[in-house]
Protein backbone atom coordinates (compact mmCIF):
# COMPACT_ATOMS: atom_id res chain seq x y z
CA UNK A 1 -16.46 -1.32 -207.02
CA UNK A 2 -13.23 0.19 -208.04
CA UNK A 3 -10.31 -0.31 -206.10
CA UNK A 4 -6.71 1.46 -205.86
CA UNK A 5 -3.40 -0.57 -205.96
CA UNK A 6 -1.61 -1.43 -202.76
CA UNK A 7 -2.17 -3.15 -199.49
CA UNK A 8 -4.52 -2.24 -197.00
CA UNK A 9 -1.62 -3.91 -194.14
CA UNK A 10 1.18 -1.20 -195.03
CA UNK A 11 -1.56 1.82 -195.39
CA UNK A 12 -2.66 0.79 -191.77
CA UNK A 13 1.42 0.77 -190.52
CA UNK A 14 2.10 3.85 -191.87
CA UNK A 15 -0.96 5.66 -190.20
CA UNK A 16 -0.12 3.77 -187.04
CA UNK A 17 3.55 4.96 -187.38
CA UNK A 18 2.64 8.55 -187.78
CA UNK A 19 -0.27 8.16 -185.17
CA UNK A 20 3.05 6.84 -182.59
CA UNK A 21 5.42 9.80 -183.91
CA UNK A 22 2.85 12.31 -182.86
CA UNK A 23 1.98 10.35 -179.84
CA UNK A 24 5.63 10.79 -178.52
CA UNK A 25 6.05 14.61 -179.07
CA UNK A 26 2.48 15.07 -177.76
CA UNK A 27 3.90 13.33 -174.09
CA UNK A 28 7.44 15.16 -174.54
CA UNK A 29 5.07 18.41 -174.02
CA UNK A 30 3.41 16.78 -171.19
CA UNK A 31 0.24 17.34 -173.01
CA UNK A 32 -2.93 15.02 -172.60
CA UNK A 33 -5.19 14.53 -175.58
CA UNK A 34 -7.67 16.69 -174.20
CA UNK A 35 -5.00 19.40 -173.89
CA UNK A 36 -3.28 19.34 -177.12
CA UNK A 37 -7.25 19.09 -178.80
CA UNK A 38 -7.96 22.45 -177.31
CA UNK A 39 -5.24 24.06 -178.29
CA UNK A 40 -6.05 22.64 -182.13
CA UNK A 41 -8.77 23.03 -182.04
CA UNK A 42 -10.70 19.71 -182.26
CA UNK A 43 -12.38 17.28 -181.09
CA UNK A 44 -10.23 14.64 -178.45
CA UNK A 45 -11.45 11.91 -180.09
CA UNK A 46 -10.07 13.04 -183.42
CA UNK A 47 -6.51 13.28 -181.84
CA UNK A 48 -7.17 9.83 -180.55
CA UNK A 49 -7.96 8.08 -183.56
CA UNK A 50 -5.24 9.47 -185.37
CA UNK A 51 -2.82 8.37 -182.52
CA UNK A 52 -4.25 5.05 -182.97
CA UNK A 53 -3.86 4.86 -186.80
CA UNK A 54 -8.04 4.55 -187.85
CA UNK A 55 -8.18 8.48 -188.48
CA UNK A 56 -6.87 10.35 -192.02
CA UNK A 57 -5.62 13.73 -190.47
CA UNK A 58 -5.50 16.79 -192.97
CA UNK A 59 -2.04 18.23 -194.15
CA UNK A 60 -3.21 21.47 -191.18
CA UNK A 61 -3.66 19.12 -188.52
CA UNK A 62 -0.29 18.03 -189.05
CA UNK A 63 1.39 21.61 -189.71
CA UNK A 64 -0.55 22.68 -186.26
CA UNK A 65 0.86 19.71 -184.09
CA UNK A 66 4.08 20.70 -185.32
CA UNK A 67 3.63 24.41 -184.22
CA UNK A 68 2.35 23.65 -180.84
CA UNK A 69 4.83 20.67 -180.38
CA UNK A 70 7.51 21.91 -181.22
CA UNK A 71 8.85 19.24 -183.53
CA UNK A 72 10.84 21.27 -186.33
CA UNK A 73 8.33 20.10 -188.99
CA UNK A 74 8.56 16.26 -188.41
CA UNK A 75 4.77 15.71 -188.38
CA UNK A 76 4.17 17.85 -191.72
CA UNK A 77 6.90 15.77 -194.02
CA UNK A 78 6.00 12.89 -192.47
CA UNK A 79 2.32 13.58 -193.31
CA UNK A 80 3.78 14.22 -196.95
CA UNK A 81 5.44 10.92 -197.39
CA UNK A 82 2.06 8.78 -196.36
CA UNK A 83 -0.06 6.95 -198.84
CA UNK A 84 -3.20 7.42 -196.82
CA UNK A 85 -5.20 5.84 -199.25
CA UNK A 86 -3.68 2.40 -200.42
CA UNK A 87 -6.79 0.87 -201.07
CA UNK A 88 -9.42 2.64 -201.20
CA UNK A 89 -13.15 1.99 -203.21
CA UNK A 90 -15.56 3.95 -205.16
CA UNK A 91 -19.02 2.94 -206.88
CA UNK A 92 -18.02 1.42 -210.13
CA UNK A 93 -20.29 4.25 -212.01
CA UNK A 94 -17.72 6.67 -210.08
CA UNK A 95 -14.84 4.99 -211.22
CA UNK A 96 -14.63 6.88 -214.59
CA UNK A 97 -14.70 10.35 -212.68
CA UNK A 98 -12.24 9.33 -210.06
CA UNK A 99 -9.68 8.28 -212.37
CA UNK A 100 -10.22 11.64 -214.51
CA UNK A 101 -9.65 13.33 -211.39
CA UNK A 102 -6.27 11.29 -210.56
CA UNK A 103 -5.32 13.25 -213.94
CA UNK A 104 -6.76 16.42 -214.70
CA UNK A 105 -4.78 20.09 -215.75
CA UNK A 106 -7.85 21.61 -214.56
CA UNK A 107 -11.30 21.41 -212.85
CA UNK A 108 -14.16 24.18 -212.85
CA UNK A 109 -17.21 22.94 -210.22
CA UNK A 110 -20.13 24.45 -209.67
CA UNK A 111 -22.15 22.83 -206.67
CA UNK A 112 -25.66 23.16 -205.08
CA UNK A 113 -26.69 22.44 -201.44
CA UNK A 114 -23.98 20.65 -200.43
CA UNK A 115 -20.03 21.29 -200.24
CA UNK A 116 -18.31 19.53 -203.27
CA UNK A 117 -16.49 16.42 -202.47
CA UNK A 118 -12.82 17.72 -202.91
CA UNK A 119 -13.45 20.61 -200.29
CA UNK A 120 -15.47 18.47 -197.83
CA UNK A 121 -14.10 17.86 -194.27
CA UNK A 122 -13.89 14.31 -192.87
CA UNK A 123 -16.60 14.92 -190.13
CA UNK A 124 -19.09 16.55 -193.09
CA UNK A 125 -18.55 13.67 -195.25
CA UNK A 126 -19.12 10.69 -192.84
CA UNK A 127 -22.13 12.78 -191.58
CA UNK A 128 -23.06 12.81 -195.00
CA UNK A 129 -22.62 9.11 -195.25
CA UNK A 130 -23.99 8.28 -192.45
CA UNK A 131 -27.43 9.18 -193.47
CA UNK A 132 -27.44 6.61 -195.86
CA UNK A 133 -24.90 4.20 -194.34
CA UNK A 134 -23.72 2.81 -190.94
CA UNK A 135 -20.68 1.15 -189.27
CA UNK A 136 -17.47 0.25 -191.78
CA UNK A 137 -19.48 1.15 -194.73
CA UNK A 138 -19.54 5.06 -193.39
CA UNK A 139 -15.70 4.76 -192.92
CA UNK A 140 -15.07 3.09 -196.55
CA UNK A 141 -17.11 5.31 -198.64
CA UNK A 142 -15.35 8.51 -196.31
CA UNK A 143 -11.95 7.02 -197.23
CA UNK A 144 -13.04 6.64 -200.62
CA UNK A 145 -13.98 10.53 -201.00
CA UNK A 146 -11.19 12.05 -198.88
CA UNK A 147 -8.66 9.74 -201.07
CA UNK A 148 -9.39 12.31 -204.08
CA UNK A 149 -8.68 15.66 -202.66
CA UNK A 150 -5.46 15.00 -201.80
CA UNK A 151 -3.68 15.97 -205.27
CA UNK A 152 -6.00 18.54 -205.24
CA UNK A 153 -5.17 20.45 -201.94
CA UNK A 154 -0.89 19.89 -202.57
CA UNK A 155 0.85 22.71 -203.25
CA UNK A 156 1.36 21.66 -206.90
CA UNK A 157 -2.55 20.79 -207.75
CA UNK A 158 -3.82 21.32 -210.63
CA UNK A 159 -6.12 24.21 -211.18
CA UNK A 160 -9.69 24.10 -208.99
CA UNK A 161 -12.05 26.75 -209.45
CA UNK A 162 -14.94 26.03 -207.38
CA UNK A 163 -19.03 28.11 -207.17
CA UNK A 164 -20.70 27.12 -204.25
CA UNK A 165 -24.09 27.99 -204.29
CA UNK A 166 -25.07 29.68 -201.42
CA UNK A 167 -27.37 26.81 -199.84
CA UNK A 168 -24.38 24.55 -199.56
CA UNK A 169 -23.20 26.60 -196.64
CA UNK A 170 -27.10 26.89 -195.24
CA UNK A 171 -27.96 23.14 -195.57
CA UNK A 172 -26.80 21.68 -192.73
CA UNK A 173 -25.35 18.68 -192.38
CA UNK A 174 -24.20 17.01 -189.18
CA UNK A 175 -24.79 20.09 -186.88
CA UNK A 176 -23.42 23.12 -186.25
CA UNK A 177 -19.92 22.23 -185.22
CA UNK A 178 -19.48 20.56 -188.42
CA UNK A 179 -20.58 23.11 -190.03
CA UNK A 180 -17.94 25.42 -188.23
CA UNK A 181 -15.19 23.70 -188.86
CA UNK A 182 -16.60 22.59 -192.82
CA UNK A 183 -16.37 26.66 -193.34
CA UNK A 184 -13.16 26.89 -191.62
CA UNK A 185 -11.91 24.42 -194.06
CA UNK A 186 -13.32 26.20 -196.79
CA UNK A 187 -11.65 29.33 -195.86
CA UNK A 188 -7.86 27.38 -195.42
CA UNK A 189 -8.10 25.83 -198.51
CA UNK A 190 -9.15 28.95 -200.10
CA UNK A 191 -5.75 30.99 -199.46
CA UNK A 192 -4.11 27.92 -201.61
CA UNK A 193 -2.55 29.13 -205.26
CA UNK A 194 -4.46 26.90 -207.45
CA UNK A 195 -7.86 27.28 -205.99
CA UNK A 196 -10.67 29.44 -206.24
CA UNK A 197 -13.47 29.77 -204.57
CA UNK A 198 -16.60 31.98 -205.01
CA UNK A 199 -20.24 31.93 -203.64
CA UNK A 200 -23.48 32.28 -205.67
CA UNK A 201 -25.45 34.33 -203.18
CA UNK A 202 -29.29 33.75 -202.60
CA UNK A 203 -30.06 37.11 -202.80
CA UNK A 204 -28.65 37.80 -206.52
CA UNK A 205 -32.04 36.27 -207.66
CA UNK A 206 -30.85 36.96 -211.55
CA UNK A 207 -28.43 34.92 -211.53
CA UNK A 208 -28.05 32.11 -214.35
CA UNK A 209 -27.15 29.30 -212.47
CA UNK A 210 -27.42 25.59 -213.82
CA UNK A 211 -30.05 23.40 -213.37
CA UNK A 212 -27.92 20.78 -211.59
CA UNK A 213 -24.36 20.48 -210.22
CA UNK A 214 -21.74 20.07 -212.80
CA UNK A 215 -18.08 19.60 -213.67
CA UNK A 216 -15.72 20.86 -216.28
CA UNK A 217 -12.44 18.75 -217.00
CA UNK A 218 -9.75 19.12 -218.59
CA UNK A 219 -7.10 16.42 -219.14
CA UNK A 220 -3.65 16.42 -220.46
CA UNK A 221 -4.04 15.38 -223.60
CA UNK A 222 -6.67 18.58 -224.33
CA UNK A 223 -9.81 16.43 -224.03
CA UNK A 224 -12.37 18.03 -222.29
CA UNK A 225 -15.59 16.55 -220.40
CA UNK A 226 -18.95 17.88 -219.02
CA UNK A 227 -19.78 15.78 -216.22
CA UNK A 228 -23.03 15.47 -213.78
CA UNK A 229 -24.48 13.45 -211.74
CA UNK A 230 -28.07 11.60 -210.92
CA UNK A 231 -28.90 9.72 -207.98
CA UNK A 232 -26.82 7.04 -208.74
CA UNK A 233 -24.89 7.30 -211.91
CA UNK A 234 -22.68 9.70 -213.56
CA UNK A 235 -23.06 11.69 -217.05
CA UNK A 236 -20.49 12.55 -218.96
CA UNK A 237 -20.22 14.29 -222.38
CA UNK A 238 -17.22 14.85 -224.64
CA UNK A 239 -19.45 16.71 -227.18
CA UNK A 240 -17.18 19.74 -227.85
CA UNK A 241 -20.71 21.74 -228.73
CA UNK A 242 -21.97 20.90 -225.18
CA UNK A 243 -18.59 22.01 -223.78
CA UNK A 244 -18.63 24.86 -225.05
CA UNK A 245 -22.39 25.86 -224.02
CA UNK A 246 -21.53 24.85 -220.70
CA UNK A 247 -18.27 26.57 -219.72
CA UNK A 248 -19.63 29.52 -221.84
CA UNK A 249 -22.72 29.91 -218.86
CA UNK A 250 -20.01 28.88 -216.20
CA UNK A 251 -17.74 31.72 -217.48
CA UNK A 252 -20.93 34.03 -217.06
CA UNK A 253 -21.75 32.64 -213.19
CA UNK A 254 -18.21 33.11 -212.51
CA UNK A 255 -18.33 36.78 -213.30
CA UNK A 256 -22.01 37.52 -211.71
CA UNK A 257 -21.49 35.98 -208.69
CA UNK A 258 -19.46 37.60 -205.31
CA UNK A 259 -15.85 37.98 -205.89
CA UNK A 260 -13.21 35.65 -204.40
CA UNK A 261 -12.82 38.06 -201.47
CA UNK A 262 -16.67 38.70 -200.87
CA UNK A 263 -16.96 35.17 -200.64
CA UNK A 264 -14.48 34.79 -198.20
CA UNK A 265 -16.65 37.21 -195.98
CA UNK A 266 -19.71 35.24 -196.87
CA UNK A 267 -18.72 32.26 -195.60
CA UNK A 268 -16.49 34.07 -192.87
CA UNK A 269 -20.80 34.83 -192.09
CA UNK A 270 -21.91 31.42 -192.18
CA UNK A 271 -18.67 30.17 -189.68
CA UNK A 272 -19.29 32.91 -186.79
CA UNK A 273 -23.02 32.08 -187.40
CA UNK A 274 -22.42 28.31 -186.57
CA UNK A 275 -19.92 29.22 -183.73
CA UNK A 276 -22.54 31.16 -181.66
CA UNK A 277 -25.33 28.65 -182.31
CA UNK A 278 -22.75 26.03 -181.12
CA UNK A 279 -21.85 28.02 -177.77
CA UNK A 280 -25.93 28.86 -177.45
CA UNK A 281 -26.63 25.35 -177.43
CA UNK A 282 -23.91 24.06 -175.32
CA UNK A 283 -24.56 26.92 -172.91
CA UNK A 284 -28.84 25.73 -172.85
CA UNK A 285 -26.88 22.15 -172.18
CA UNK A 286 -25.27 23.23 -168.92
CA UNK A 287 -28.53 25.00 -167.81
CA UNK A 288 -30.34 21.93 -168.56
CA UNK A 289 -27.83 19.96 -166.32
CA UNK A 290 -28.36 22.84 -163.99
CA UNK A 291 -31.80 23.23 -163.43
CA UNK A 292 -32.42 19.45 -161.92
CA UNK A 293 -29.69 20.42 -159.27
CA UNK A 294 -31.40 23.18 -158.17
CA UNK A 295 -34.18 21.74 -157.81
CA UNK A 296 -32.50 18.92 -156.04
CA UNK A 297 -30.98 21.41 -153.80
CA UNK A 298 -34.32 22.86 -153.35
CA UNK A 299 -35.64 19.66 -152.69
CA UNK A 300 -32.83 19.44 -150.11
CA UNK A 301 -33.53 22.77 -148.32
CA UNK A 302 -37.20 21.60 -148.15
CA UNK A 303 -37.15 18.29 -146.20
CA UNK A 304 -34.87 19.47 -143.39
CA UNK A 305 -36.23 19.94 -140.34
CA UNK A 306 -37.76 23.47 -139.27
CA UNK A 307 -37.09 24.74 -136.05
CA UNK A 308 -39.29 27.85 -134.08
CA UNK A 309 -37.28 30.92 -134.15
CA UNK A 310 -37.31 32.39 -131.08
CA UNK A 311 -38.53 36.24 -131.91
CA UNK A 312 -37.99 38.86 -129.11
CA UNK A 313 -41.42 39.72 -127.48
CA UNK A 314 -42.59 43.59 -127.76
CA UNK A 315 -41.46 45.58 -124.96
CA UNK A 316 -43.90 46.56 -122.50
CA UNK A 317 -44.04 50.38 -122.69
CA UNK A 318 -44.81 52.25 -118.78
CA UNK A 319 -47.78 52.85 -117.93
């Protein structure tokens, strides 16, 4: 496995120490972690674990607290001077790709069935993980994978010009609040100025799409790579022939497929679609809870004791 430079004891001390700033304007508002979660949104837990130091926020988590708290932009500079990542590891036949990534001018992706790497959420990728993984090892590899977008999604980052095709935003992965808040994400990171994002639609059946997922990088120095993956190693070609065949039928998805702004709408789609299978099944939840108390109150009704009414008698009419 490779493994970045620095110590895992000052990465944990700095999360802690932005985990305690946020802690303190949080109770200045007199908000609970329940409250301030809500008004997010997210999850409680995930404002937990981020007061406590064992959660990587994003950069909008941070920009949010600061809105709702109140805190002048504290949280989001502080969030900016972090090295999240000290030491992080990937799968030594990763290595090659990480480090290409720590460098590139520019990246052109196109993915199948599931969300690439640099755009996933943390939630989608340690559901991801987890179906392979359990315990630390879920958190490592997550760290591992989160530790690359963030040169990425800065305001600096090198170009990113991302096709999704449209089953990554149909195969679900974690459930459907996941999947919410993965298309959210998509959408935020989206508006950024150095990346793109469009969507290969199922329906535009003539499209040429590859026959795998691939990448095409370009470093500093003018070298360009082809890369793709199998299940467990990495291909990469320099060939400037195969380059050329390859961004040449990229160039051609790219103009086929929806436009940056139908894409948005797309996936703007898939989110509401997610959000009102999320509020169907918590609503089936509470009648599920619901339905054994009426019956116990049912049950209730039924064992007390019954008592004759007393009914007025017919009157007697006169003879």
């Amino acid at each position: 496995m490779s493994r970045r430079n620095g110590g895992a004891e000052s990465g944990a001390s700095t999360a802690a120490v932005f985990g305690e700033v946020l802690r303190h304007f949080r109770e200045a508002a007199l908000l609970t972690q329940e409250g301030l979660a809500r008004q997010i949104p997210c999850d409680r837990s995930h404002v937990a674990r981020v007061e406590a130091g064992t959660r990587v926020p994003q950069d909008s988590f941070a920009k949010a607290c600061d809105e709702l708290l109140g805190t002048g932009g504290v949280l989001a500079r502080l969030w900016g001077r972090i090295d999240w990542y000290p030491q992080v590891e990937h799968p030594d036949w990763f290595r090659r790709r990480a480090e290409m990534d720590e460098e590139a001018v520019s990246l052109r992706e196109y993915q199948e069935r599931l969300v690439p790497g640099l755009l996933q959420t943390g939630d989608y990728v340690r559901a991801l993980f987890a179906r392979v993984a359990s315990g630390d090892e879920v958190e490592e590899r997550a760290r591992a994978r989160l530790s690359r977008q963030r040169r990425f999604l800065a305001e600096d980052g090198p170009l990113y010009i991302a096709i999704l095709d449209e089953s990554c935003l149909r195969n679900v992965v974690g459930g459907p609040g996941i999947m919410r808040d993965q298309c959210a994400h998509l959408l935020t990171v989206a508006r950024r100025p150095n990346i793109r994002l469009q969507v290969a639609p199922a329906s535009f059946s003539e499209l040429l799409r590859p026959n795998v997922s691939m990448s095409l990088i370009e470093l500093p120095d003018g070298h360009r790579w082809v890369y793709s993956e199998s299940l467990d190693r990495g291909h990469f070609s320099d060939d400037p022939a195969v380059f050329r065949r390859h961004s040449h039928a990229y160039d051609v998805l790219r103009a086929d497929a929806l436009s940056v702004r139908e894409s948005v709408a797309l996936i703007s789609d898939a989110m509401e679609g997610y959000e009102q299978h999320e509020q169907a099944r918590t609503l089936r939840g509470e009648l599920d809870q619901e339905q054994p108390q009426r019956r116990k109150r049912r049950q209730l009704r039924g064992n007390r004791p019954r008592f004759p009414r007393r009914r007025p008698h017919p009157r007697q009419q006169d003879p």
